[in-house]
PDB file of N, CA and C in Angstrom:
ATOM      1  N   UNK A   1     -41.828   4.505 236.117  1.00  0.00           N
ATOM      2  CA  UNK A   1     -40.891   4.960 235.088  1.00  0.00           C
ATOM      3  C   UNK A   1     -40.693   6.474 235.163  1.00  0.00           C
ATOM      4  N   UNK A   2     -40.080   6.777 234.674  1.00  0.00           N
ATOM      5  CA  UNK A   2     -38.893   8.233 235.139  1.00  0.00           C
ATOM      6  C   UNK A   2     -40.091   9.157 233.728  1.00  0.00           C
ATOM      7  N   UNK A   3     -40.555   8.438 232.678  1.00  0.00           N
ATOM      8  CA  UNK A   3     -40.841   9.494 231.700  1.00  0.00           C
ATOM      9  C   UNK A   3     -42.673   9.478 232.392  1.00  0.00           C
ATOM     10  N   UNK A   4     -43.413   8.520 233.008  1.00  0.00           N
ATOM     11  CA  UNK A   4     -44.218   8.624 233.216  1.00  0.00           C
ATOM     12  C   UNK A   4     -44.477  10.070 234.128  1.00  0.00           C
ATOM     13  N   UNK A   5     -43.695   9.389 235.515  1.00  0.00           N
ATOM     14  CA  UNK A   5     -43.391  10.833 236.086  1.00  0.00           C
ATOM     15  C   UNK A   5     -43.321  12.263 235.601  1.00  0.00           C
ATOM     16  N   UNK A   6     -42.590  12.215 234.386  1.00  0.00           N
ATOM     17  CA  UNK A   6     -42.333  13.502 233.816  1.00  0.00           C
ATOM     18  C   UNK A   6     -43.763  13.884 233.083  1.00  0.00           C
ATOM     19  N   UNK A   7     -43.933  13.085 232.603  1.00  0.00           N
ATOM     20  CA  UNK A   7     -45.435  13.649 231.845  1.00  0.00           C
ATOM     21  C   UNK A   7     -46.506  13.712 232.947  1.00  0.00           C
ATOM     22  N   UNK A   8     -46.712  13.029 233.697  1.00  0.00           N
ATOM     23  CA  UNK A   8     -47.357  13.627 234.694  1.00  0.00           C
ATOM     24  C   UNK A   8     -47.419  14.873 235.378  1.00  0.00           C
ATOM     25  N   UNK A   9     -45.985  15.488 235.707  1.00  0.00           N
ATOM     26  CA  UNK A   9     -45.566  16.831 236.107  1.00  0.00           C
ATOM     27  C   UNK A   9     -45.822  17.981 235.164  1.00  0.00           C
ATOM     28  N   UNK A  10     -45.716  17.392 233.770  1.00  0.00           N
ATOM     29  CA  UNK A  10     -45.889  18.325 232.521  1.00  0.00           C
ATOM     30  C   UNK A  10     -47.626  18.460 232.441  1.00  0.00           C
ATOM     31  N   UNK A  11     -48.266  17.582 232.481  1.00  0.00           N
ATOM     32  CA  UNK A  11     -49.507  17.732 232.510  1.00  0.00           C
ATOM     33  C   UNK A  11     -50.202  18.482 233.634  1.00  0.00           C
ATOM     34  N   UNK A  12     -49.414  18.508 234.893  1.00  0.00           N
ATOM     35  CA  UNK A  12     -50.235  19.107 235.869  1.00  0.00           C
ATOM     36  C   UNK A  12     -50.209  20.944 235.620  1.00  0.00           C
ATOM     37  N   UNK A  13     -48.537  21.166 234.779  1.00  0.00           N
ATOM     38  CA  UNK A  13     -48.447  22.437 234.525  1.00  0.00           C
ATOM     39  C   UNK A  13     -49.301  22.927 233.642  1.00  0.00           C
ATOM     40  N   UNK A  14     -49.451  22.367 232.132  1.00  0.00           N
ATOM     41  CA  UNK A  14     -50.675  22.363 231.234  1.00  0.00           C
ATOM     42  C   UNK A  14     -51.726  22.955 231.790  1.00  0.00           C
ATOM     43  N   UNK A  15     -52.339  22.167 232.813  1.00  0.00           N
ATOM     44  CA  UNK A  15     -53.607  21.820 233.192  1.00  0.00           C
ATOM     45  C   UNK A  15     -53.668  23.336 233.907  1.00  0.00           C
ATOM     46  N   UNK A  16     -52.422  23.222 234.303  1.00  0.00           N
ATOM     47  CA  UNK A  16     -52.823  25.137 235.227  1.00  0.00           C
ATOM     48  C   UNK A  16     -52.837  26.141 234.410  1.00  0.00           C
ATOM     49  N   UNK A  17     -51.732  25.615 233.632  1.00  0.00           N
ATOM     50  CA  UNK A  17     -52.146  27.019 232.247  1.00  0.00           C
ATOM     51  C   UNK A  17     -53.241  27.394 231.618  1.00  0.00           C
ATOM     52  N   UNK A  18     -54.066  26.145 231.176  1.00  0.00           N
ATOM     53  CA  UNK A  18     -55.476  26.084 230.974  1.00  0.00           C
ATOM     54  C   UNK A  18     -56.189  26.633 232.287  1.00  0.00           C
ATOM     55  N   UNK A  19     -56.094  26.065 232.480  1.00  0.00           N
ATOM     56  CA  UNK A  19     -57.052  26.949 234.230  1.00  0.00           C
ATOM     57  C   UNK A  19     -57.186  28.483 233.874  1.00  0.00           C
ATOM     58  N   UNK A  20     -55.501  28.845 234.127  1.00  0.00           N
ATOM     59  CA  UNK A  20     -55.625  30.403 234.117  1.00  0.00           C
ATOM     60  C   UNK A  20     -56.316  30.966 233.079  1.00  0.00           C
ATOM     61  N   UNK A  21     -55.979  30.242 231.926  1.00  0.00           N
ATOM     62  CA  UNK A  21     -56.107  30.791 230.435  1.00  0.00           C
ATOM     63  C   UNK A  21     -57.917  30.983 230.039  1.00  0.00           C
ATOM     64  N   UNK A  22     -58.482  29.563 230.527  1.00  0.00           N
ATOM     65  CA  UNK A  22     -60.091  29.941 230.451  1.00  0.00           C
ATOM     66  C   UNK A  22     -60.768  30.769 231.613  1.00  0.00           C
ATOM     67  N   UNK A  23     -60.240  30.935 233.313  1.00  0.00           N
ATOM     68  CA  UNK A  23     -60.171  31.754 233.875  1.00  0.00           C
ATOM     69  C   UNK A  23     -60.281  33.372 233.214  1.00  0.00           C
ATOM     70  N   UNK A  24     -59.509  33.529 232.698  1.00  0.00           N
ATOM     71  CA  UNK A  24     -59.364  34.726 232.462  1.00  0.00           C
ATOM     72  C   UNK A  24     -60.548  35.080 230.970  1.00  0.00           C
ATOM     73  N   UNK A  25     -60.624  34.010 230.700  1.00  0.00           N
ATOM     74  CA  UNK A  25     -61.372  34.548 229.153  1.00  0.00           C
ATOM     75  C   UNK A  25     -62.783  34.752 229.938  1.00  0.00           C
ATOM     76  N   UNK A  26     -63.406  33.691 230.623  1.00  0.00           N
ATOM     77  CA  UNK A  26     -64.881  34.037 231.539  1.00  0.00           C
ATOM     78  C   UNK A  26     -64.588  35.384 232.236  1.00  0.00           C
ATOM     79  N   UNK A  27     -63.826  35.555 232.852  1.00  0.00           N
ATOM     80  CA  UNK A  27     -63.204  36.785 233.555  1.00  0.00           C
ATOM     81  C   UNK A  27     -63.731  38.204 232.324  1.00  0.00           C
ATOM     82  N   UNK A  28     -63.399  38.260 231.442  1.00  0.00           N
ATOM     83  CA  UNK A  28     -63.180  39.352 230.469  1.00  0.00           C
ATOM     84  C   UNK A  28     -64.487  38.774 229.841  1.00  0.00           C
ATOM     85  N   UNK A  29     -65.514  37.924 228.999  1.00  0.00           N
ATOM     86  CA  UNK A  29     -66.344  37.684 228.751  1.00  0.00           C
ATOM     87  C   UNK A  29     -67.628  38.419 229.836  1.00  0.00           C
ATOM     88  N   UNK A  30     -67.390  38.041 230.985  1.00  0.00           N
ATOM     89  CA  UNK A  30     -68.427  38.500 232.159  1.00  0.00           C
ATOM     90  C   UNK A  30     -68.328  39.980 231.842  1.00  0.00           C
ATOM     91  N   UNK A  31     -66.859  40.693 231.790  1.00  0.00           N
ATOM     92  CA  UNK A  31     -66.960  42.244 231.753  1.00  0.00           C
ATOM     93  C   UNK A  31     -67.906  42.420 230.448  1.00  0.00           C
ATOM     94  N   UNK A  32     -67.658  42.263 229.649  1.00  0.00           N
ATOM     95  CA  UNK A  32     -68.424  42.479 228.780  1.00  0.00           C
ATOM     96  C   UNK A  32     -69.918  42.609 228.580  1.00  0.00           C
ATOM     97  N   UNK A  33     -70.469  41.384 229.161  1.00  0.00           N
ATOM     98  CA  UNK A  33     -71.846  41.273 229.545  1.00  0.00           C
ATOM     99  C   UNK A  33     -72.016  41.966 230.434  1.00  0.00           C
ATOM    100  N   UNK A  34     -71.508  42.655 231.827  1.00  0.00           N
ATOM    101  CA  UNK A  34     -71.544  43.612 232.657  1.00  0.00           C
ATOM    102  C   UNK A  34     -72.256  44.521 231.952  1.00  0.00           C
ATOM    103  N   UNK A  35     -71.178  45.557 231.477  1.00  0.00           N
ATOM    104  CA  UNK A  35     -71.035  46.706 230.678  1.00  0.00           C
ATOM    105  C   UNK A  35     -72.107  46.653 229.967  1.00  0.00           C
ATOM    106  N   UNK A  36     -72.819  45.893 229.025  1.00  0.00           N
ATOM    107  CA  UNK A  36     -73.853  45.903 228.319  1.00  0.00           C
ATOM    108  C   UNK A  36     -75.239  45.422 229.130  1.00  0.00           C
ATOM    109  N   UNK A  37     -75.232  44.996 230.055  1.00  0.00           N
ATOM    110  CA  UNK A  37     -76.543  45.008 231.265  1.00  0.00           C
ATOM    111  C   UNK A  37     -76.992  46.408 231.471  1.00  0.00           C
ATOM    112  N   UNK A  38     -75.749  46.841 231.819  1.00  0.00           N
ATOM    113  CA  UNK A  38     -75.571  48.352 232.252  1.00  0.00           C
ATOM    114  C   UNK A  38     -76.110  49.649 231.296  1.00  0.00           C
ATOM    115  N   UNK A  39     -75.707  48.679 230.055  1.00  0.00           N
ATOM    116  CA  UNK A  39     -76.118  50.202 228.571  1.00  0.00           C
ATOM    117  C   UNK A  39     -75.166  50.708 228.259  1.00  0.00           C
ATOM    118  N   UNK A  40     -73.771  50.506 228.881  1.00  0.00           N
ATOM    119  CA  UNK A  40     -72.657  51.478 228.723  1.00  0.00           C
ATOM    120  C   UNK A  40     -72.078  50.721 227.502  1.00  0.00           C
ATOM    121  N   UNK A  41     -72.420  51.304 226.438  1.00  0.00           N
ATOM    122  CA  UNK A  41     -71.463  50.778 224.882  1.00  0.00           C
ATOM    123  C   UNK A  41     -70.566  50.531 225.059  1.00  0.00           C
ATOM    124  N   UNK A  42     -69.964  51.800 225.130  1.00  0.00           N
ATOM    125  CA  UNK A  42     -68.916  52.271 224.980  1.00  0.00           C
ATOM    126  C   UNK A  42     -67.515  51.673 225.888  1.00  0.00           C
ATOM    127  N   UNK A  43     -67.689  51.276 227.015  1.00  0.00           N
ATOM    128  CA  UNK A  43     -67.154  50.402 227.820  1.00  0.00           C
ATOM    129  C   UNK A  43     -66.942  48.174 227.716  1.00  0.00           C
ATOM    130  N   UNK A  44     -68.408  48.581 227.015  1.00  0.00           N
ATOM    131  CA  UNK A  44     -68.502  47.260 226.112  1.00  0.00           C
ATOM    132  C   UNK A  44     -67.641  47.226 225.336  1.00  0.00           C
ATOM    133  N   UNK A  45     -67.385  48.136 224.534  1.00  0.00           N
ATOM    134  CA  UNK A  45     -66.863  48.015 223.058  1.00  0.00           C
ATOM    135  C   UNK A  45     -65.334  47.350 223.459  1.00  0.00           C
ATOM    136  N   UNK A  46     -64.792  48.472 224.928  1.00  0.00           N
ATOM    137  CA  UNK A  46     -63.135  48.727 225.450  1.00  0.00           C
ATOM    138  C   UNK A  46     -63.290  46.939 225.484  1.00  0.00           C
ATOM    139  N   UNK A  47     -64.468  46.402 226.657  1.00  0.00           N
ATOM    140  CA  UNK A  47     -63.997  45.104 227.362  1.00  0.00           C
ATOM    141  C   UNK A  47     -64.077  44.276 225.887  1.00  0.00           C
ATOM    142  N   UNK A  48     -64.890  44.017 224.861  1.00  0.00           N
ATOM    143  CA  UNK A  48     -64.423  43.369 223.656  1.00  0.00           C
ATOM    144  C   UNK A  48     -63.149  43.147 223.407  1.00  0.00           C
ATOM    145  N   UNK A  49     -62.334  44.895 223.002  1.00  0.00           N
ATOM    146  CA  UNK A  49     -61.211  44.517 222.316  1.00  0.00           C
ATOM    147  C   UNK A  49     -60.299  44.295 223.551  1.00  0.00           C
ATOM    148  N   UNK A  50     -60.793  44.051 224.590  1.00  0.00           N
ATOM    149  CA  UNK A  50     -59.807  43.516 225.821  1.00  0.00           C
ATOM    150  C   UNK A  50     -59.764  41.590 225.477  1.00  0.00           C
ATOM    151  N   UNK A  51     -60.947  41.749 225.510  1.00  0.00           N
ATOM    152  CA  UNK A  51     -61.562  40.099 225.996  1.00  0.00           C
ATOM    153  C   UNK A  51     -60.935  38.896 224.358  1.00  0.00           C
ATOM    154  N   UNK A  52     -61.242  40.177 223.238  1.00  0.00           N
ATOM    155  CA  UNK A  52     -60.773  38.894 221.895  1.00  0.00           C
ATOM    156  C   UNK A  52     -59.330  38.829 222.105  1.00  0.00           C
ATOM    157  N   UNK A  53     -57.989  39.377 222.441  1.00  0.00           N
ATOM    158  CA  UNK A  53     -57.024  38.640 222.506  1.00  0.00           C
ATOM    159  C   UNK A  53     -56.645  37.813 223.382  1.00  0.00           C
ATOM    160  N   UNK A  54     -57.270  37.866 224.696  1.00  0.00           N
ATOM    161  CA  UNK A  54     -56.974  36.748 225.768  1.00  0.00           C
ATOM    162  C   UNK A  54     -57.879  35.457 225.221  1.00  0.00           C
ATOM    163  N   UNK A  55     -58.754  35.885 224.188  1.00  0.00           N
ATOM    164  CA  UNK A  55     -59.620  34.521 223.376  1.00  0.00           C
ATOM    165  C   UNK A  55     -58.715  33.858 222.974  1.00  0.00           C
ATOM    166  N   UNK A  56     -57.369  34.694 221.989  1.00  0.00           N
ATOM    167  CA  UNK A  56     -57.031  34.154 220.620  1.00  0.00           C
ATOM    168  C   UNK A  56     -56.202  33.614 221.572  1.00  0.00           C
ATOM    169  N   UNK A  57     -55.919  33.614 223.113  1.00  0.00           N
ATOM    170  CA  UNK A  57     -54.561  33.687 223.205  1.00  0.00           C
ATOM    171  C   UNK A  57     -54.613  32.058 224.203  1.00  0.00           C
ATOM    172  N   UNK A  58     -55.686  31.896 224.193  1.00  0.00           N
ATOM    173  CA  UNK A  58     -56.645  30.689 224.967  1.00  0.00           C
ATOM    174  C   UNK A  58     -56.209  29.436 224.209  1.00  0.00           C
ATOM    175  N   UNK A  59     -56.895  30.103 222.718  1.00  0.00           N
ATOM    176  CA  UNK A  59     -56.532  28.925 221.374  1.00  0.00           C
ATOM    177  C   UNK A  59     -55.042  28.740 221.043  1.00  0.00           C
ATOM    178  N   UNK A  60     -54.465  29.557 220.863  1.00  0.00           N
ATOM    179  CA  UNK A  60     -53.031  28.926 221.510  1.00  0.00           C
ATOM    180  C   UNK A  60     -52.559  28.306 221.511  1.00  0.00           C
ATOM    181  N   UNK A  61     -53.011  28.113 223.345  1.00  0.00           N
ATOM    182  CA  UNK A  61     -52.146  27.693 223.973  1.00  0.00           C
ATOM    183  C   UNK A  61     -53.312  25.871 224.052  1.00  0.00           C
ATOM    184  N   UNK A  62     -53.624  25.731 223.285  1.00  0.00           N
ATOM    185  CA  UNK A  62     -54.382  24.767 223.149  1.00  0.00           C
ATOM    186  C   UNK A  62     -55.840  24.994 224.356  1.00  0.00           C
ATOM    187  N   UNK A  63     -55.799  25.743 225.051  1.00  0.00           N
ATOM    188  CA  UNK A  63     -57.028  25.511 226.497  1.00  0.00           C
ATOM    189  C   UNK A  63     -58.400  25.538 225.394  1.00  0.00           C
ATOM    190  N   UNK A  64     -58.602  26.214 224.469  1.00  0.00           N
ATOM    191  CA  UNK A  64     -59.849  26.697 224.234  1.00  0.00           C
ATOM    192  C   UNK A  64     -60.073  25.894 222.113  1.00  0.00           C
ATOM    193  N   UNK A  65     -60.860  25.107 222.189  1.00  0.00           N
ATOM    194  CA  UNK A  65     -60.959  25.063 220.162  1.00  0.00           C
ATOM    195  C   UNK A  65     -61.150  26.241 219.454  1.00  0.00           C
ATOM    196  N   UNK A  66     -60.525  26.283 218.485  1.00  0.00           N
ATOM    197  CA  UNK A  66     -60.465  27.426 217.739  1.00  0.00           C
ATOM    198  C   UNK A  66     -62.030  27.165 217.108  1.00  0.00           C
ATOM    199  N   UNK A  67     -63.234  26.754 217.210  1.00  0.00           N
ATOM    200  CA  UNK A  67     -64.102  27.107 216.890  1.00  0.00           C
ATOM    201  C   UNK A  67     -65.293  27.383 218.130  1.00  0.00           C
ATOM    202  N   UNK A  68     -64.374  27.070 218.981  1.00  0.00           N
ATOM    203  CA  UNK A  68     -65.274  27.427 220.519  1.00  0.00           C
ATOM    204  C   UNK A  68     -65.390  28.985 220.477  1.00  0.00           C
ATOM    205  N   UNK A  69     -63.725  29.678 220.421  1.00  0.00           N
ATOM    206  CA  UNK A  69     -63.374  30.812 220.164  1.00  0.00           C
ATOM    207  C   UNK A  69     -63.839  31.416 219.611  1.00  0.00           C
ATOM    208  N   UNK A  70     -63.908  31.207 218.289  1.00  0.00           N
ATOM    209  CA  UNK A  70     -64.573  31.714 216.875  1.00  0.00           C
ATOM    210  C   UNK A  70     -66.000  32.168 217.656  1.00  0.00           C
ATOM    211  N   UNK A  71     -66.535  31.365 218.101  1.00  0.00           N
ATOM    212  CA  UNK A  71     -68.119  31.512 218.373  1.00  0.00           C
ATOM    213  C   UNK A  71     -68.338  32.529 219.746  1.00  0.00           C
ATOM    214  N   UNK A  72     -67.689  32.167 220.287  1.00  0.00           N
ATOM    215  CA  UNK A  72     -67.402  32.756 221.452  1.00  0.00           C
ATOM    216  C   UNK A  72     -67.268  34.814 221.324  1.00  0.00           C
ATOM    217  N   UNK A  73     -66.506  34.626 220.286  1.00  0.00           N
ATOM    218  CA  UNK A  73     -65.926  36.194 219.867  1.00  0.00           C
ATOM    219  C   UNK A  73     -67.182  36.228 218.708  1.00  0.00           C
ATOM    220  N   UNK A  74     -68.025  35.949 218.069  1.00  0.00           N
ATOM    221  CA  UNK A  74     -68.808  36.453 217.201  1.00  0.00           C
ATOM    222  C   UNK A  74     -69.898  36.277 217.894  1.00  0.00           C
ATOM    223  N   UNK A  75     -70.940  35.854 219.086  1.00  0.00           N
ATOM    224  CA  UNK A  75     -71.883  36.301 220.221  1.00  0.00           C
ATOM    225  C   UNK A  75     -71.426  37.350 220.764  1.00  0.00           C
ATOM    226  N   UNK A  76     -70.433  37.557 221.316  1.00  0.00           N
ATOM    227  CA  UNK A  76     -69.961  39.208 222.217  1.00  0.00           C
ATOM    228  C   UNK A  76     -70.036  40.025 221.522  1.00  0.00           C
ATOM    229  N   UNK A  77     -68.898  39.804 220.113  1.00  0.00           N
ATOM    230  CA  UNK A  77     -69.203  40.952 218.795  1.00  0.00           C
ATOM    231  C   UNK A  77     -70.791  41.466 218.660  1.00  0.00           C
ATOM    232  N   UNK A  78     -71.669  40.164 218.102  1.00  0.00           N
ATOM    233  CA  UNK A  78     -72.997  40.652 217.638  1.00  0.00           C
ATOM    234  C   UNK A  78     -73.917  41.450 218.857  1.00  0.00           C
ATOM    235  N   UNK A  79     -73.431  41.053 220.067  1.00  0.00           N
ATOM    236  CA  UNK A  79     -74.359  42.050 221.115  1.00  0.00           C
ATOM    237  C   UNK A  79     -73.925  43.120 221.655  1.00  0.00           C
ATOM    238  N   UNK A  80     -72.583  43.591 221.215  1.00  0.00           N
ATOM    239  CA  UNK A  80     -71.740  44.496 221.074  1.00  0.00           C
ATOM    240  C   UNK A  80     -72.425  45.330 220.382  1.00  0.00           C
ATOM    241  N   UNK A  81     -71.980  45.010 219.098  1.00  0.00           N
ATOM    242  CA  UNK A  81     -72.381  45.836 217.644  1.00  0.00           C
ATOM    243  C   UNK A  81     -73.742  45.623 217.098  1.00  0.00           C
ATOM    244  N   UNK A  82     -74.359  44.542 217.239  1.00  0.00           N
ATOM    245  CA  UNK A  82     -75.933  44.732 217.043  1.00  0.00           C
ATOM    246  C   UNK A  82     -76.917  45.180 217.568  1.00  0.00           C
TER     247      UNK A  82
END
């Protein structure tokens, strides 16, 4: 069927968007933990407010639960700022 097809094609795009989308949040999560291995706050602090909008931006787009997120951004915060 012609709509199966289509949702199939739609799902494979999804599926890459998600890819990229949690890609990139481990991507910017890792900087973070970098930077703070290291001692460098202050570079921590930058990759935070880098890393929480590619979070929010995860939840979205559906790739990530908004309470995965939530948790996700309040561990980085607390070893950030605590």
């Amino acid at each position: 069927m012609a709509s199966t097809e289509k949702r199939a094609r739609r799902n494979l795009r999804i599926r890459r968007r998600n890819t990229i989308a949690k890609t990139a949040v481990k991507a910017a999560i890792k900087k973070v933990r970098v930077a703070l291995k290291a001692g460098d706050r202050d570079k921590a602090r930058q990759a935070l407010a880098e890393a929480i909008p590619l979070i929010d931006k995860a939840v979205s787009h559906g790739a990530l639960h908004k309470n995965n997120a939530s948790r996700k951004i309040s561990r980085l915060s607390s070893q950030v700022f605590g």
